[in-house]
Protein backbone atom coordinates (compact mmCIF):
# COMPACT_ATOMS: atom_id res chain seq x y z
CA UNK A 1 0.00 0.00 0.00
CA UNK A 2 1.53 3.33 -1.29
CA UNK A 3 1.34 6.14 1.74
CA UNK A 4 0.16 9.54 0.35
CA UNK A 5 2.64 12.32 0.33
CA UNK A 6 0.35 14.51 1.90
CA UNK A 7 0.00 12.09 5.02
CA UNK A 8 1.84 12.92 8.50
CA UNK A 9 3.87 10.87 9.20
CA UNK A 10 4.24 9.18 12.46
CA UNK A 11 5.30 10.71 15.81
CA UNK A 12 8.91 9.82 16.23
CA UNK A 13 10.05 8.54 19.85
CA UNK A 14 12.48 10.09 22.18
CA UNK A 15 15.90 8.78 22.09
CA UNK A 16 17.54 10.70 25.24
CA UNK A 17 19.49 13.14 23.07
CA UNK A 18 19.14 15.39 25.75
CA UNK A 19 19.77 13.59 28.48
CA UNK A 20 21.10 15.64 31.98
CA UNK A 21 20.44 19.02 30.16
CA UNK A 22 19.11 22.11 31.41
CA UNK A 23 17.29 24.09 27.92
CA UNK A 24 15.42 27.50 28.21
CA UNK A 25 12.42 27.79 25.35
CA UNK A 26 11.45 31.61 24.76
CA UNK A 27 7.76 31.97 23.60
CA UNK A 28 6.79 28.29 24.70
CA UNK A 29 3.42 28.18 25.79
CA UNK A 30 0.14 27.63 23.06
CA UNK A 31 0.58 25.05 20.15
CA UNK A 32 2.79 26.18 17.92
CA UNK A 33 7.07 25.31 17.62
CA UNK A 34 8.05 27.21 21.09
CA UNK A 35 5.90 24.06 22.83
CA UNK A 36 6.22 21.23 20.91
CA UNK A 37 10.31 21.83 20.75
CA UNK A 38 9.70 22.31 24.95
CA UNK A 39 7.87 18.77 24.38
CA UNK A 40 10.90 17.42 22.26
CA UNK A 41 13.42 18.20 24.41
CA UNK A 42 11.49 16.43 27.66
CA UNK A 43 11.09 13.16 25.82
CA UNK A 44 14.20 13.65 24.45
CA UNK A 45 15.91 13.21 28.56
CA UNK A 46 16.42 16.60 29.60
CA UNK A 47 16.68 17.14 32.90
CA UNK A 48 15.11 20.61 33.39
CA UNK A 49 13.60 22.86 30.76
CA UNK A 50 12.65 26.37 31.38
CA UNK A 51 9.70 27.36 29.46
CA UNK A 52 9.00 30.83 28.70
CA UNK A 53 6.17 33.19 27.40
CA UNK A 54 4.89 36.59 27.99
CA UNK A 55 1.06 34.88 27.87
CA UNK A 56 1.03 34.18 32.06
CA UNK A 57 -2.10 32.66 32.01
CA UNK A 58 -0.74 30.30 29.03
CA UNK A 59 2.69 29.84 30.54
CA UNK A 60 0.78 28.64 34.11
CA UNK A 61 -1.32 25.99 31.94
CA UNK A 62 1.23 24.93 29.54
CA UNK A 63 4.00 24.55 32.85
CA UNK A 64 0.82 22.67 34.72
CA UNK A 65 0.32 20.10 31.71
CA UNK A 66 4.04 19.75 31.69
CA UNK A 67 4.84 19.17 35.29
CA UNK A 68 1.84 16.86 35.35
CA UNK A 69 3.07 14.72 32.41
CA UNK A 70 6.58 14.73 32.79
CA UNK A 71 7.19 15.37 36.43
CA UNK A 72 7.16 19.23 38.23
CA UNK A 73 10.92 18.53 38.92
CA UNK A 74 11.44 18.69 35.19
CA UNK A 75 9.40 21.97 34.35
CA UNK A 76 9.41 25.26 35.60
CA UNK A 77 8.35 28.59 33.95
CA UNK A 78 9.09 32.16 34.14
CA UNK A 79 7.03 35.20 32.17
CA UNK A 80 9.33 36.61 30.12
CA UNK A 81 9.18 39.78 27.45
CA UNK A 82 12.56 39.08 25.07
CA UNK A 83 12.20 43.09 24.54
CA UNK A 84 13.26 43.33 28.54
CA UNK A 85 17.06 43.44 29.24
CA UNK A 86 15.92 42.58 33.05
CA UNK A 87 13.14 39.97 32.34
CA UNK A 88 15.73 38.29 29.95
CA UNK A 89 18.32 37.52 33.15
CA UNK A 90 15.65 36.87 35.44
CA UNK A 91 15.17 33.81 33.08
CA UNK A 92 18.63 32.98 32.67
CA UNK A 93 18.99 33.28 36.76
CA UNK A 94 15.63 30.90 36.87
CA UNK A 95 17.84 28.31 34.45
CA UNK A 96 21.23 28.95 36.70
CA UNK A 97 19.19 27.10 39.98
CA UNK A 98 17.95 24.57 37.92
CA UNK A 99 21.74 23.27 37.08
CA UNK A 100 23.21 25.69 34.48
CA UNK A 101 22.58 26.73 30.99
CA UNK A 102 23.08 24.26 28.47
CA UNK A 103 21.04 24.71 25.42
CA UNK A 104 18.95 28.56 24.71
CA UNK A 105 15.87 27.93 22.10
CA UNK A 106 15.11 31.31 20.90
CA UNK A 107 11.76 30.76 19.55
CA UNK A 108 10.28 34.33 20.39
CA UNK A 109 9.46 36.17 16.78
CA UNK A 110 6.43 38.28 15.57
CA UNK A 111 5.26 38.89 12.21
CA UNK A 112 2.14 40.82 10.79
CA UNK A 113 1.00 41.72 7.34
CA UNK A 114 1.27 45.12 5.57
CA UNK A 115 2.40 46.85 2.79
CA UNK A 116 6.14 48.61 3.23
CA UNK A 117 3.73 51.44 2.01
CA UNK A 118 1.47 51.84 4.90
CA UNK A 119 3.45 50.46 7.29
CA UNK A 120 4.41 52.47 10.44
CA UNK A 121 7.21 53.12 12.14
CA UNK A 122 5.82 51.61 15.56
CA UNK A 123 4.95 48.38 13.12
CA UNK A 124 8.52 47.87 11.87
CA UNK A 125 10.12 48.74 15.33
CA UNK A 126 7.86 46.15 17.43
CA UNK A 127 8.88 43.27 14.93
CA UNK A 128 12.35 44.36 14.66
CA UNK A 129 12.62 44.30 18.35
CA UNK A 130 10.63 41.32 19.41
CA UNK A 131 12.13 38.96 16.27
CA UNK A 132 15.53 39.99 15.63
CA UNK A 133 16.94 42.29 18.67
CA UNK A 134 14.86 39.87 21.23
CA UNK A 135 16.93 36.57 19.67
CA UNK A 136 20.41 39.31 20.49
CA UNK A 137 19.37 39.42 23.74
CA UNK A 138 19.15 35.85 24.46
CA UNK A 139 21.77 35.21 22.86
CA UNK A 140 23.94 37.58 24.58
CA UNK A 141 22.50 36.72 28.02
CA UNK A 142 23.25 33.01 27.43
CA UNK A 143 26.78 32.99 25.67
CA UNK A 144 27.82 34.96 29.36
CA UNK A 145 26.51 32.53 31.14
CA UNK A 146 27.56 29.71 29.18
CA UNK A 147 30.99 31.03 28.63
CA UNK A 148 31.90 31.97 32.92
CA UNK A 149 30.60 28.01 32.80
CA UNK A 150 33.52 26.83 30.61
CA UNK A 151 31.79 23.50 29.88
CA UNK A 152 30.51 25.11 26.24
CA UNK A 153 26.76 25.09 25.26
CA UNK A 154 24.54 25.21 22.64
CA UNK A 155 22.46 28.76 20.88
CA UNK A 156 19.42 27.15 18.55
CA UNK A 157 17.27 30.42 16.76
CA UNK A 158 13.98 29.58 14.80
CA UNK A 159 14.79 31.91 11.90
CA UNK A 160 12.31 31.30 8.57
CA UNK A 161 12.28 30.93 4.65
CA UNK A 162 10.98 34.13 4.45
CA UNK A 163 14.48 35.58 5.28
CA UNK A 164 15.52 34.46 1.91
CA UNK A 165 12.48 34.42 -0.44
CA UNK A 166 10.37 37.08 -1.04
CA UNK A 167 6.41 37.30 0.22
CA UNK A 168 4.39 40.63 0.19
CA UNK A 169 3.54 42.25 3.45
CA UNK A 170 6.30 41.13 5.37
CA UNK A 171 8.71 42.97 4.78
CA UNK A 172 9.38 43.83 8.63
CA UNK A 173 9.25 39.94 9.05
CA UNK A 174 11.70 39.28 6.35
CA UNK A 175 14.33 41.92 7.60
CA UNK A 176 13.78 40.70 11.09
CA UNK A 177 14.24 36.64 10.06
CA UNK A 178 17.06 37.50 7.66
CA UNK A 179 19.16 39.80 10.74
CA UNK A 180 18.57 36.23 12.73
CA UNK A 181 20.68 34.36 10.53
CA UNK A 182 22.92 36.52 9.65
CA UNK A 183 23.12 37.53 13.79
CA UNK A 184 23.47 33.31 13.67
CA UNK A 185 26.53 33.37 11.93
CA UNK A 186 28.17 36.52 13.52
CA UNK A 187 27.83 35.08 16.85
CA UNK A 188 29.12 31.19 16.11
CA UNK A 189 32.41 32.77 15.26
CA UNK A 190 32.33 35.07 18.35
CA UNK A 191 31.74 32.17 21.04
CA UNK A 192 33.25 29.40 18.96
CA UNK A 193 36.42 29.90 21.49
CA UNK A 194 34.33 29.29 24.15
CA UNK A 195 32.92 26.24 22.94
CA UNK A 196 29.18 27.25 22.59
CA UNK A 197 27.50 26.25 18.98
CA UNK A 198 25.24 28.78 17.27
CA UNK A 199 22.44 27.09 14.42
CA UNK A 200 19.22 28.04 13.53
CA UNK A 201 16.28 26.43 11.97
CA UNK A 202 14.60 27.86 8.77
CA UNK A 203 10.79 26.48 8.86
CA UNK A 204 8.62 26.92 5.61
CA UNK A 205 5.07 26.70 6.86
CA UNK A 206 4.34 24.95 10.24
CA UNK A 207 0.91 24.73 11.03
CA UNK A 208 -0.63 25.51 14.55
CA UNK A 209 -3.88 26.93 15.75
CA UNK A 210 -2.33 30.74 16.30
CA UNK A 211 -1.05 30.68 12.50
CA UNK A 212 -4.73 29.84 11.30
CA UNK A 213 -6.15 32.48 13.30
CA UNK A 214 -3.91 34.82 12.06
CA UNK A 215 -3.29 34.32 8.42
CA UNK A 216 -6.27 34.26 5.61
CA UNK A 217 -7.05 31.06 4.53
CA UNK A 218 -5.81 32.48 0.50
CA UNK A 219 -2.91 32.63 1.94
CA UNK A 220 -2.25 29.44 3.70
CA UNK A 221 -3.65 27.59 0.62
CA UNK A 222 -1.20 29.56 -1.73
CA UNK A 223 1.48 28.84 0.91
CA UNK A 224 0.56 24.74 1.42
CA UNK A 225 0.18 24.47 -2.78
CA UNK A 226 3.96 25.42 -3.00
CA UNK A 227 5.46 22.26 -0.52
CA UNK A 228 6.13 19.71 -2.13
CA UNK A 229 4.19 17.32 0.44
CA UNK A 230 1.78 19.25 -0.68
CA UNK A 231 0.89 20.36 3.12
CA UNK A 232 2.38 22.38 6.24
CA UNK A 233 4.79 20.90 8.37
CA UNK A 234 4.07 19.61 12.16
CA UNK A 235 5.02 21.78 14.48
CA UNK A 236 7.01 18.91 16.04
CA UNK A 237 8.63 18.26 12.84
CA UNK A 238 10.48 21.27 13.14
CA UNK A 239 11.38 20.96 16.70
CA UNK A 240 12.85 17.75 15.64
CA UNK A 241 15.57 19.34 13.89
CA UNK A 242 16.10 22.08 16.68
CA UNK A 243 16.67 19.23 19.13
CA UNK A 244 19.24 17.80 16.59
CA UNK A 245 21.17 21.00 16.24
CA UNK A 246 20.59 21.05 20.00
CA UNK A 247 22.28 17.60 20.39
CA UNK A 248 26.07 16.11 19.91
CA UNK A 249 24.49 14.55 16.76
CA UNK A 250 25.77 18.31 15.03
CA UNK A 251 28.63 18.63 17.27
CA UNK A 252 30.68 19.99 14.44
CA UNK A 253 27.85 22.59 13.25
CA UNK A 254 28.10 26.14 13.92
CA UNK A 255 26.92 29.31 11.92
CA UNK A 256 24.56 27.27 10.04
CA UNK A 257 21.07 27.70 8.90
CA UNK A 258 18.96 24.79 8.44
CA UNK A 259 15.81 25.14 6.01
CA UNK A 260 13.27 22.87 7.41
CA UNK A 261 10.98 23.00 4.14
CA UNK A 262 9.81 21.07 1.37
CA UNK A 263 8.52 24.33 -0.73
CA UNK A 264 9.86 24.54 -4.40
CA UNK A 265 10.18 27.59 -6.08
């Protein structure tokens, strides 16, 4: 019996690829990559993960479901705004008494649609600050701790396709996804001496409840009509790569991008 192409395939089991690490997830609560990478990395044998959000009531749920599942020594949670210098070390500190930092999953990003031509100043700013200067941040706040640690780490950023192809109405999206890899590769070669791996994922189309709420229904179909599965990736799909660049299966990757995408041109 042939299996469509369009069919999911089936949920892939937890190998402990993770096993005795403490991993921070930024914007991890809901249903979209930030929690089912948080998911990934539990399965997957980490000791602690640190799941962040600036959605409290979310975050309380989505650490309750957690803790409940996987054990409330294994969870813990912390609101967190990645455009907050402050709130961004109170997260790392909440990491630090769990163990240390091994492994930051900048997930946090925000998009929108409108043309360059009406688009405001406050629009560009708040996506610019949230997607690209946010993922800085974290990455800043984590390299210091990781590097005073001197036992290395790992940086994974959820960057997108959109950074290299073009799509109307995004251009503050585009910029913003674009600075993360290039921000990606500038900061591998900066704590490369301190033994800390920078990667990023680039996800086409991952579907998720928020996306549909967000995004006309045109737009999803145009976008689903040009992968080659001929539908969106799982959310978990994607995480499964971030938890490979997160493990010592890419030990020798740093400064790359990953596309995580079956779209053709």
């Amino acid at each position: 019996m042939t299996t469509s192409p369009t069919a999911v395939p089936a949920y892939v089991p937890g190998h402990d690829l993770l096993r005795g690490k403490v991993v921070v997830v930024t914007a991890a609560a809901g249903a979209g990559i930030g929690a089912a990478v948080v998911r990934r990395c539990l399965e997957e044998g980490a000791a602690h993960v640190v799941v962040s959000d600036t959605h409290a009531r979310r975050l309380a749920e989505a650490e309750e479901a957690l803790a409940a599942e996987f054990g409330a020594d294994r969870v813990s949670s912390l609101v967190c705004d990645v455009t907050d210098d402050d709130q961004v070390t109170a997260l790392l500190d909440l990491a630090e008494a769990a163990g240390g930092v091994d492994i930051m999953i900048n997930n946090a990003g925000l998009g929108g649609e409108v043309s360059v031509l009406e688009m405001t100043d406050d629009q560009w700013s708040k996506v610019l600050d949230i997607t690209l200067t946010g993922t800085f941040r974290c990455i800043r706040a984590a390299g210091r701790r990781m590097a005073a640690a001197g036992n290395g780490g790992v940086i994974v950023n959820n960057a997108s396709v959109i950074g290299w192809r073009a799509q109307a109405g995004q251009a503050h999206y585009a910029a913003a996804k674009a600075g993360v890899m290039a921000l990606t590769r500038c900061s591998a070669l900066d704590l490369a001496e301190h033994r800390i791996r920078v990667n990023a994922v680039s996800p086409s189309l991952a579907m998720h409840p928020f996306l549909a709420k967000v995004t006309s229904d045109d737009l999803l179909a145009e976008l689903t009509s040009k992968e080659a599965f001929g539908r969106a990736a799982e959310p978990w799909e994607v995480a499964n790569v971030m938890v490979f660049l997160a493990s010592d299966y890419s030990s020798y990757l740093t400064g790359e991008v990953i596309s995580v995408s079956s779209q053709h041109p």
